[in-house]
PDB file of N, CA and C in Angstrom:
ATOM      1  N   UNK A   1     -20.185  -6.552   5.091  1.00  0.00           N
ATOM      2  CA  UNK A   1     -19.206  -5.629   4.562  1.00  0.00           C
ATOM      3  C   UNK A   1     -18.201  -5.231   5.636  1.00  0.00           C
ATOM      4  N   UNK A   2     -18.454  -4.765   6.812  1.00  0.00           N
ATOM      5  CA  UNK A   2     -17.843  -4.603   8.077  1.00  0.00           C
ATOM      6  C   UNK A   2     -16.819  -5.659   8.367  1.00  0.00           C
ATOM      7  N   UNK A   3     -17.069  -6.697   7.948  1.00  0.00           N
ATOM      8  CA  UNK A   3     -16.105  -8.158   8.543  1.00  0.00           C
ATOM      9  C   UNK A   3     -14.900  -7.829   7.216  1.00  0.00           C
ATOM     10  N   UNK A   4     -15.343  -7.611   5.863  1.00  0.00           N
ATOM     11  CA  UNK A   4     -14.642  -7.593   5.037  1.00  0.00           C
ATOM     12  C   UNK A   4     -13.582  -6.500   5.064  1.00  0.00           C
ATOM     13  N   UNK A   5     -13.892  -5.165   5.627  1.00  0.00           N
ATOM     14  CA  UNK A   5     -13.194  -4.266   5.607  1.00  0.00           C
ATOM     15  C   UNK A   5     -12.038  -4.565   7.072  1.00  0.00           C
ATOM     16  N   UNK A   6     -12.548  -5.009   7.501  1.00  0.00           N
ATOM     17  CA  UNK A   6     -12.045  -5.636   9.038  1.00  0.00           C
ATOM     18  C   UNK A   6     -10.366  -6.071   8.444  1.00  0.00           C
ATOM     19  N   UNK A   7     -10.886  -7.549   7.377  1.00  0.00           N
ATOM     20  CA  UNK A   7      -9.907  -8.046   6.604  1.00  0.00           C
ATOM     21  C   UNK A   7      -8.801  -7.304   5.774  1.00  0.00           C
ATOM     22  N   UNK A   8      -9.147  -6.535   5.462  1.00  0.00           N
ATOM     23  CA  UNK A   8      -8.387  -6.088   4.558  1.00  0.00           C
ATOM     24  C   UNK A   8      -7.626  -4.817   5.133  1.00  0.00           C
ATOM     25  N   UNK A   9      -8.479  -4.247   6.456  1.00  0.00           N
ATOM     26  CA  UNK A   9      -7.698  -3.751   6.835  1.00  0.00           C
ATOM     27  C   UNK A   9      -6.256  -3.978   7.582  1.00  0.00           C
ATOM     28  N   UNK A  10      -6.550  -5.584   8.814  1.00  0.00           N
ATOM     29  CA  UNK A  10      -6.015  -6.299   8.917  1.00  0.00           C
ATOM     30  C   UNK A  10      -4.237  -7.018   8.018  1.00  0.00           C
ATOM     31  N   UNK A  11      -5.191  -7.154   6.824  1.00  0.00           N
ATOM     32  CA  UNK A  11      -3.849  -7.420   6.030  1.00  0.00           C
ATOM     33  C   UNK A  11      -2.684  -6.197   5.337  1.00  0.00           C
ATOM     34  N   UNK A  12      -3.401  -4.656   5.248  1.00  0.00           N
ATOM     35  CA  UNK A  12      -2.605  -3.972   5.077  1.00  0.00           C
ATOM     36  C   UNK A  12      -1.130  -3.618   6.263  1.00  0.00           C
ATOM     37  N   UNK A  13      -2.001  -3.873   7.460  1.00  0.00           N
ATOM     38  CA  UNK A  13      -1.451  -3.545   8.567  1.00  0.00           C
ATOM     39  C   UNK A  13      -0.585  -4.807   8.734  1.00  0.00           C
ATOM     40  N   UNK A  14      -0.471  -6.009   8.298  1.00  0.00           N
ATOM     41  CA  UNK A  14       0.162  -7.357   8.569  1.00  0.00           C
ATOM     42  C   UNK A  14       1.405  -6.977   7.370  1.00  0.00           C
ATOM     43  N   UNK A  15       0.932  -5.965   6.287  1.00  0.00           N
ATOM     44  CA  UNK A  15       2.217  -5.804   5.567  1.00  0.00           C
ATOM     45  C   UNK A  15       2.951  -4.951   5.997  1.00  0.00           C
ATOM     46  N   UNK A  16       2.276  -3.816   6.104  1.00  0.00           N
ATOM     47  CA  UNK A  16       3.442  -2.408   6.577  1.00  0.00           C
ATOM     48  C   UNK A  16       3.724  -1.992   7.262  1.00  0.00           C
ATOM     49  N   UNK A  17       3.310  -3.105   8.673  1.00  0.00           N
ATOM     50  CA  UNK A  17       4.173  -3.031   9.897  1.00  0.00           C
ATOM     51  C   UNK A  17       5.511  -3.405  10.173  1.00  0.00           C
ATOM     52  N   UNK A  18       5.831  -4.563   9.354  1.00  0.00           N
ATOM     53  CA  UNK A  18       7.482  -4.891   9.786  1.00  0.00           C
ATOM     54  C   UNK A  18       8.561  -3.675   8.323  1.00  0.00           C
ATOM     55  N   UNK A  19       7.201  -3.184   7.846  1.00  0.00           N
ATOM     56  CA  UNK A  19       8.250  -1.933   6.888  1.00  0.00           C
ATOM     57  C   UNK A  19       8.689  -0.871   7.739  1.00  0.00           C
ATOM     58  N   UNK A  20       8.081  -0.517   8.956  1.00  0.00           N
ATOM     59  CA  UNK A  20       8.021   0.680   9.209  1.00  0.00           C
ATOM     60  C   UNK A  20       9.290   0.815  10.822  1.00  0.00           C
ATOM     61  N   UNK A  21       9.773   1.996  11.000  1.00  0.00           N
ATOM     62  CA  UNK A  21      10.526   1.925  12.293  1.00  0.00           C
ATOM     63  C   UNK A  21       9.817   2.353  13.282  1.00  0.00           C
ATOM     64  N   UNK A  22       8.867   3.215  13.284  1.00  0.00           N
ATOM     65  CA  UNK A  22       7.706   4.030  14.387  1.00  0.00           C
ATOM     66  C   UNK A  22       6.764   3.210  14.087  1.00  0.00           C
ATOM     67  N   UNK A  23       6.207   1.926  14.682  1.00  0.00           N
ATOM     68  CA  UNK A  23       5.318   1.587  14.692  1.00  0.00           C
ATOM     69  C   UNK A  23       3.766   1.929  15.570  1.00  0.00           C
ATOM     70  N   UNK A  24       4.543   2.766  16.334  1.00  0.00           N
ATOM     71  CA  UNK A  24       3.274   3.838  17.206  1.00  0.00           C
ATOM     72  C   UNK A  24       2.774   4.660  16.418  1.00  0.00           C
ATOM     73  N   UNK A  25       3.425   5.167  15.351  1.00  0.00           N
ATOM     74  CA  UNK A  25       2.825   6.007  14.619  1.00  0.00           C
ATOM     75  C   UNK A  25       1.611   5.979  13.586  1.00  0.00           C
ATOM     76  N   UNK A  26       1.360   4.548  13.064  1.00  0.00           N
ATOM     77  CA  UNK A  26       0.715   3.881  12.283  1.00  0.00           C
ATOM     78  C   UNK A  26      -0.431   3.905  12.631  1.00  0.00           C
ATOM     79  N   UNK A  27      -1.298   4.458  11.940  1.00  0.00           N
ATOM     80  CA  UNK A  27      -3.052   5.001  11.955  1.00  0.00           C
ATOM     81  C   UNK A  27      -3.194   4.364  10.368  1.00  0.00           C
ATOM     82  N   UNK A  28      -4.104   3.250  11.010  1.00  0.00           N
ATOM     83  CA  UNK A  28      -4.958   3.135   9.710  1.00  0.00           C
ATOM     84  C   UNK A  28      -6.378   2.793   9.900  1.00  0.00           C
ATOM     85  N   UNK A  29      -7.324   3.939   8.834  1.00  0.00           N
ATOM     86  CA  UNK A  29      -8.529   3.913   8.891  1.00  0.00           C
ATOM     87  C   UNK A  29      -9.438   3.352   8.115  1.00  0.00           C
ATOM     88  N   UNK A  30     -10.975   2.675   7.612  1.00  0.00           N
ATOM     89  CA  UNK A  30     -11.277   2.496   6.760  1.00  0.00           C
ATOM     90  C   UNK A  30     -12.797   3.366   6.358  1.00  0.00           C
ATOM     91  N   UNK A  31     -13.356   3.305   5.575  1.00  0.00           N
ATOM     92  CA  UNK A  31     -14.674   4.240   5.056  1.00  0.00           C
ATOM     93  C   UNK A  31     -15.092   3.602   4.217  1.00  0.00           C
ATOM     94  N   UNK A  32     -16.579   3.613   4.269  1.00  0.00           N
ATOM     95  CA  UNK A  32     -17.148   2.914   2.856  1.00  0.00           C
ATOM     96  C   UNK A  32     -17.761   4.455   2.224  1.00  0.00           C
ATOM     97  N   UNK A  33     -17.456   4.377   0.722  1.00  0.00           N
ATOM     98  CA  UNK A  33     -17.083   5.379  -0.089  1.00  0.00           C
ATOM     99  C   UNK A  33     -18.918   5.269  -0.634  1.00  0.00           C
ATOM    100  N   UNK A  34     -19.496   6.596  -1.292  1.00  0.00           N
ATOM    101  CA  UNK A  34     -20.861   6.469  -1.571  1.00  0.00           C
ATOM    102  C   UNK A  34     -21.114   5.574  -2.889  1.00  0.00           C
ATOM    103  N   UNK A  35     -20.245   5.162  -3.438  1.00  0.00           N
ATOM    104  CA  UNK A  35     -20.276   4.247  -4.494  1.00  0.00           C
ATOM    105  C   UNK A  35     -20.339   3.054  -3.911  1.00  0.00           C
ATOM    106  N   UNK A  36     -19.953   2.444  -2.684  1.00  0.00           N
ATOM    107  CA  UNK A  36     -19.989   1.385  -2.407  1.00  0.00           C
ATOM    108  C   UNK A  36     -18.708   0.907  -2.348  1.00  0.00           C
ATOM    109  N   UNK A  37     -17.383   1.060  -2.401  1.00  0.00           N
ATOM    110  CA  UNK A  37     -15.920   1.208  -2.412  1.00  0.00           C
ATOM    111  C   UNK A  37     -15.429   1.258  -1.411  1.00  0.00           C
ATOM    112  N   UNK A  38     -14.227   0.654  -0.685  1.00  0.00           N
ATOM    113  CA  UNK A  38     -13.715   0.880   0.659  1.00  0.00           C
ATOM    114  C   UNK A  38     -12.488   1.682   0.560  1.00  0.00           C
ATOM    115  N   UNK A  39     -12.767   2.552   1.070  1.00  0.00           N
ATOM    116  CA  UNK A  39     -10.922   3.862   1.478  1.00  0.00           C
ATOM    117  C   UNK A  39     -10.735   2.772   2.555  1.00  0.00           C
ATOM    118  N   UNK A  40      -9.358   2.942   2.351  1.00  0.00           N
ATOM    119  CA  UNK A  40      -8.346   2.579   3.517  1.00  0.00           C
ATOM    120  C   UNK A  40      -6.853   3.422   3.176  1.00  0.00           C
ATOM    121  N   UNK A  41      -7.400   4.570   4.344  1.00  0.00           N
ATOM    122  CA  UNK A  41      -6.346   5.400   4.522  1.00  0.00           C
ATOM    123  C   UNK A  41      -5.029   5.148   5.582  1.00  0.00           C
ATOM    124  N   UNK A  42      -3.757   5.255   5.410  1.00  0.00           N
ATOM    125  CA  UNK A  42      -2.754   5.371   6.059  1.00  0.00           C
ATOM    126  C   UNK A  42      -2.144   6.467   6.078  1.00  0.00           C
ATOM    127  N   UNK A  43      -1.528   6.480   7.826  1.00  0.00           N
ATOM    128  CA  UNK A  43      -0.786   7.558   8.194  1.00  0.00           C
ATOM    129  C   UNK A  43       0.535   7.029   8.827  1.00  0.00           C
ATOM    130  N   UNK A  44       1.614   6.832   8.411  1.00  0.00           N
ATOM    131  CA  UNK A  44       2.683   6.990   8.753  1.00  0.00           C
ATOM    132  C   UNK A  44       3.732   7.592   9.448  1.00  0.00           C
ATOM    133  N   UNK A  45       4.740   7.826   9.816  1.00  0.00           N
ATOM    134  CA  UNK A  45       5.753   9.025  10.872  1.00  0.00           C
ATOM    135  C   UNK A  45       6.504   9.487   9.556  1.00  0.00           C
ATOM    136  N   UNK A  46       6.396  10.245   9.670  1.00  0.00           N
ATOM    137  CA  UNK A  46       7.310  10.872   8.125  1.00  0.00           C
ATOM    138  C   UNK A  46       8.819  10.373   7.654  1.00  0.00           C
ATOM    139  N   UNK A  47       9.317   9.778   8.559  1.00  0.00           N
ATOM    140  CA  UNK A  47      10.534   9.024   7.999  1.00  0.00           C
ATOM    141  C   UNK A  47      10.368   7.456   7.635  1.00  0.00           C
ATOM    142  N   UNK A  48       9.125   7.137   7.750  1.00  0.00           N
ATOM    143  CA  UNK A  48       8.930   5.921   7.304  1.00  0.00           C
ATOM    144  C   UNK A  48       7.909   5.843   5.872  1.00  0.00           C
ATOM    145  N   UNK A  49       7.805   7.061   5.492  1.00  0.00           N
ATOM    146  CA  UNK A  49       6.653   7.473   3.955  1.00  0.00           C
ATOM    147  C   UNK A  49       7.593   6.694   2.944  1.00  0.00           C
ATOM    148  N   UNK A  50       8.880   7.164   3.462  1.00  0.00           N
ATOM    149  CA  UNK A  50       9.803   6.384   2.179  1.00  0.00           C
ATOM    150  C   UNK A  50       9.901   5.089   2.010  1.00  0.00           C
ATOM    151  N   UNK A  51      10.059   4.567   2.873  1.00  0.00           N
ATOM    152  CA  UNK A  51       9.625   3.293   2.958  1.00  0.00           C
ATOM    153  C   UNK A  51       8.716   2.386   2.732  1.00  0.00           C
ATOM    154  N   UNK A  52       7.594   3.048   3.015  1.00  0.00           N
ATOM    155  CA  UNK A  52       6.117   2.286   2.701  1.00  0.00           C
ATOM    156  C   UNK A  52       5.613   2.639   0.965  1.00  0.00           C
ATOM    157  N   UNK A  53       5.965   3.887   0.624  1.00  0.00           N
ATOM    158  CA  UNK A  53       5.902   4.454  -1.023  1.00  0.00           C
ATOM    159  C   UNK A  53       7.141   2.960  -1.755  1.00  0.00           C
ATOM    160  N   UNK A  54       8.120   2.815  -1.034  1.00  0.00           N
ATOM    161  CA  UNK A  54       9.530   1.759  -2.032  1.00  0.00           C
ATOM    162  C   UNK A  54      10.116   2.618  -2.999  1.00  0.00           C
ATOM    163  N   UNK A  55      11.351   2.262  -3.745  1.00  0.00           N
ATOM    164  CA  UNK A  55      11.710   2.766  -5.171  1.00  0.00           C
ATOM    165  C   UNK A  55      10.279   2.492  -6.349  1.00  0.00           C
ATOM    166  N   UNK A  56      10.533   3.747  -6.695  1.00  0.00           N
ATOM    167  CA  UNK A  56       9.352   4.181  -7.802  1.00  0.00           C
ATOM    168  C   UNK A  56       7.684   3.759  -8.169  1.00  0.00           C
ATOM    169  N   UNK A  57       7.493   3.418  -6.336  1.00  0.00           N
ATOM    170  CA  UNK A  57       6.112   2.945  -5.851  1.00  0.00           C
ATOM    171  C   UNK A  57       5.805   1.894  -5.665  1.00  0.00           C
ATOM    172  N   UNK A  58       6.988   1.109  -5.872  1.00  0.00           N
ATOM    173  CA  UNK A  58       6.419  -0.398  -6.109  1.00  0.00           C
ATOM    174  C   UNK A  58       5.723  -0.617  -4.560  1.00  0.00           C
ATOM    175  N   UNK A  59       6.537  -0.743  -3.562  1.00  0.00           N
ATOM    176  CA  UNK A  59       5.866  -1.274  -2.048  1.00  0.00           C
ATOM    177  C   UNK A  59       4.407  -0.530  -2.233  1.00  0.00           C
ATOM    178  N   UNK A  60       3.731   0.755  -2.504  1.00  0.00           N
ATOM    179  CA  UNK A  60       2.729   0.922  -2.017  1.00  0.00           C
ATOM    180  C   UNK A  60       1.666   0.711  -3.532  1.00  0.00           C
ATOM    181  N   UNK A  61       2.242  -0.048  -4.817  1.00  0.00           N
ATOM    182  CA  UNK A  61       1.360  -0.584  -5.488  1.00  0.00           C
ATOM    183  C   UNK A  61       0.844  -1.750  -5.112  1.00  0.00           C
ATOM    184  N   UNK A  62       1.984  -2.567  -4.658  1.00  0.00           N
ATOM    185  CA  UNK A  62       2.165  -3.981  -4.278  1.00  0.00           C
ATOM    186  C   UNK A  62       0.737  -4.115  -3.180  1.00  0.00           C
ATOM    187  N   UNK A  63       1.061  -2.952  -2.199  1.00  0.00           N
ATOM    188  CA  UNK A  63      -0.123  -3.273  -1.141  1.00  0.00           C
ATOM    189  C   UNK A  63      -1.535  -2.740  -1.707  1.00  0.00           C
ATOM    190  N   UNK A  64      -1.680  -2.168  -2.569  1.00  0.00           N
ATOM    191  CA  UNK A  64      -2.966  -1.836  -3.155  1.00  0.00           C
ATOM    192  C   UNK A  64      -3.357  -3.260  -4.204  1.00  0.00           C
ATOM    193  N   UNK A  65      -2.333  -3.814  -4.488  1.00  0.00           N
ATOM    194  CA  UNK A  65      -2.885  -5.111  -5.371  1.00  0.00           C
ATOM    195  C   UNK A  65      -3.471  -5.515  -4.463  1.00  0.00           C
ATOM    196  N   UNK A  66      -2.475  -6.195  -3.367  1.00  0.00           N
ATOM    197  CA  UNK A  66      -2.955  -7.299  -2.021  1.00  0.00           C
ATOM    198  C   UNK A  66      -4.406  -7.115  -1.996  1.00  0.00           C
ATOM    199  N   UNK A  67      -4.654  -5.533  -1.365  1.00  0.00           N
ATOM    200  CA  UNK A  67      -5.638  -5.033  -0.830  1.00  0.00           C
ATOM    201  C   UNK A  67      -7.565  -5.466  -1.419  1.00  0.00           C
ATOM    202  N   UNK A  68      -6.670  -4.781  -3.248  1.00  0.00           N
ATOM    203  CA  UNK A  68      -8.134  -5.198  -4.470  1.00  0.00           C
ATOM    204  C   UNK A  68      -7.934  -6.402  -4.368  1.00  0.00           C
ATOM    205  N   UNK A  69      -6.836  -7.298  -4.218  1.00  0.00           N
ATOM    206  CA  UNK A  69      -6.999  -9.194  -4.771  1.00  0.00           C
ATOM    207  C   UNK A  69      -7.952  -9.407  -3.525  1.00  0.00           C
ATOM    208  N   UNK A  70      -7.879  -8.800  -2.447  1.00  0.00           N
ATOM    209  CA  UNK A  70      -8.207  -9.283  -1.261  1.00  0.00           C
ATOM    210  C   UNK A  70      -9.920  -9.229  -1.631  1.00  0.00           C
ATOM    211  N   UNK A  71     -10.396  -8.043  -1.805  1.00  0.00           N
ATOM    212  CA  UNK A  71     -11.916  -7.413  -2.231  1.00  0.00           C
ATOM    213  C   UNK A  71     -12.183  -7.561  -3.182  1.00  0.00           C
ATOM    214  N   UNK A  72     -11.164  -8.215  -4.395  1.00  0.00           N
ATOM    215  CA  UNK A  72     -12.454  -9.160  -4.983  1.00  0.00           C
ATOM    216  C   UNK A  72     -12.980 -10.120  -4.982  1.00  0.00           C
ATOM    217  N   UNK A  73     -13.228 -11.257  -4.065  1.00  0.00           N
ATOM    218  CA  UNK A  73     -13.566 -12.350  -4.063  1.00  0.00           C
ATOM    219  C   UNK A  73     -14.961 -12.058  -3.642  1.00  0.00           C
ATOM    220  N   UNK A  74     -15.234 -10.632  -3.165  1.00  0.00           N
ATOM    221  CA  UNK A  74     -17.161 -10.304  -3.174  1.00  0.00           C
ATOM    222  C   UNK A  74     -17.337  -9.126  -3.803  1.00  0.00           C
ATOM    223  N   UNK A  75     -16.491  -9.012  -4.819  1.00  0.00           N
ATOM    224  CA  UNK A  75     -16.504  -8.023  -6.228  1.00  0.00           C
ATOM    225  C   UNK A  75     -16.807  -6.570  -5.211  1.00  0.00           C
ATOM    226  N   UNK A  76     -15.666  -6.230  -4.638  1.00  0.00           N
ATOM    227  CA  UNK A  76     -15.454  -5.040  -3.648  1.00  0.00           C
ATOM    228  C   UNK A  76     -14.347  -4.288  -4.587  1.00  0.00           C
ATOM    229  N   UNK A  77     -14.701  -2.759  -4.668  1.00  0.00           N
ATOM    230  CA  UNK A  77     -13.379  -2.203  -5.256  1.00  0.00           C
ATOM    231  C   UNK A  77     -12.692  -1.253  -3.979  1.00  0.00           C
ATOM    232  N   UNK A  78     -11.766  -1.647  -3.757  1.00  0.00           N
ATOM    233  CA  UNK A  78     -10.225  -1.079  -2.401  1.00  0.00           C
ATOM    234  C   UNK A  78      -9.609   0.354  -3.383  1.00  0.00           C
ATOM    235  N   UNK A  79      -9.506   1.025  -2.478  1.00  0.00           N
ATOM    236  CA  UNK A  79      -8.387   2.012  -2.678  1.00  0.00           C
ATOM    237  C   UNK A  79      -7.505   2.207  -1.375  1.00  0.00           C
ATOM    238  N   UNK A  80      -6.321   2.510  -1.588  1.00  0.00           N
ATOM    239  CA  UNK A  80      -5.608   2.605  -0.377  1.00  0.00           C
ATOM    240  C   UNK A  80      -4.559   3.789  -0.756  1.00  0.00           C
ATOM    241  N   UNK A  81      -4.835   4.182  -0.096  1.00  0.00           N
ATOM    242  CA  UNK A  81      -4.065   5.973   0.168  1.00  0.00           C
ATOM    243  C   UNK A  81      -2.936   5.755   1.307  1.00  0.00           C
ATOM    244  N   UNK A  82      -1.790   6.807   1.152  1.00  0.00           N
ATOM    245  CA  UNK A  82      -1.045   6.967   2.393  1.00  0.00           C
ATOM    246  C   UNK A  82      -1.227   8.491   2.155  1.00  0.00           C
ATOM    247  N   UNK A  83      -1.345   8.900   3.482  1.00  0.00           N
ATOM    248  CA  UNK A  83      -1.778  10.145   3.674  1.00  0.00           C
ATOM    249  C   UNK A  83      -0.643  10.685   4.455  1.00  0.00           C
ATOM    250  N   UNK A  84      -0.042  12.038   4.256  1.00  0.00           N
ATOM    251  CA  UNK A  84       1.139  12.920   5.005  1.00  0.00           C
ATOM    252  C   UNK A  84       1.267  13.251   6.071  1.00  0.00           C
TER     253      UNK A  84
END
């Protein structure tokens, strides 16, 4: 599970790094949830929230698809948060 979350954390960070202008600012964490579920939380610099959210969410649905397409291939359920 550890290698998997590894991955996926990996690939969030391979997307919403060339979105962002403060790339020092970028904290991302992961947790396995008591259901068995992986959080993968992000923290951003506040002028780049807009950016990583897109017009009317699409960029930060888009990376929550990636994220579940990624975790299901060992029937894993992803959530991915950006946090303020």
């Amino acid at each position: 599970m550890a290698d998997q979350t590894e991955d996926i954390v990996g690939l969030v960070e391979a997307v919403v790094r060339p979105l962002i202008e403060f790339e020092d600012d970028l904290e991302i964490s992961a947790s396995d949830t008591e259901d068995g579920s992986i959080l993968i939380e992000m923290h951003v610099h506040e002028e780049d929230v807009g950016k990583v959210i897109g017009r009317q969410g699409r960029v930060i649905k888009a990376i929550r698809t990636l994220a579940r397409a990624a975790a299901s291939r060992t029937n894993t359920h992803v959530e991915v948060e950006l946090l303020d």
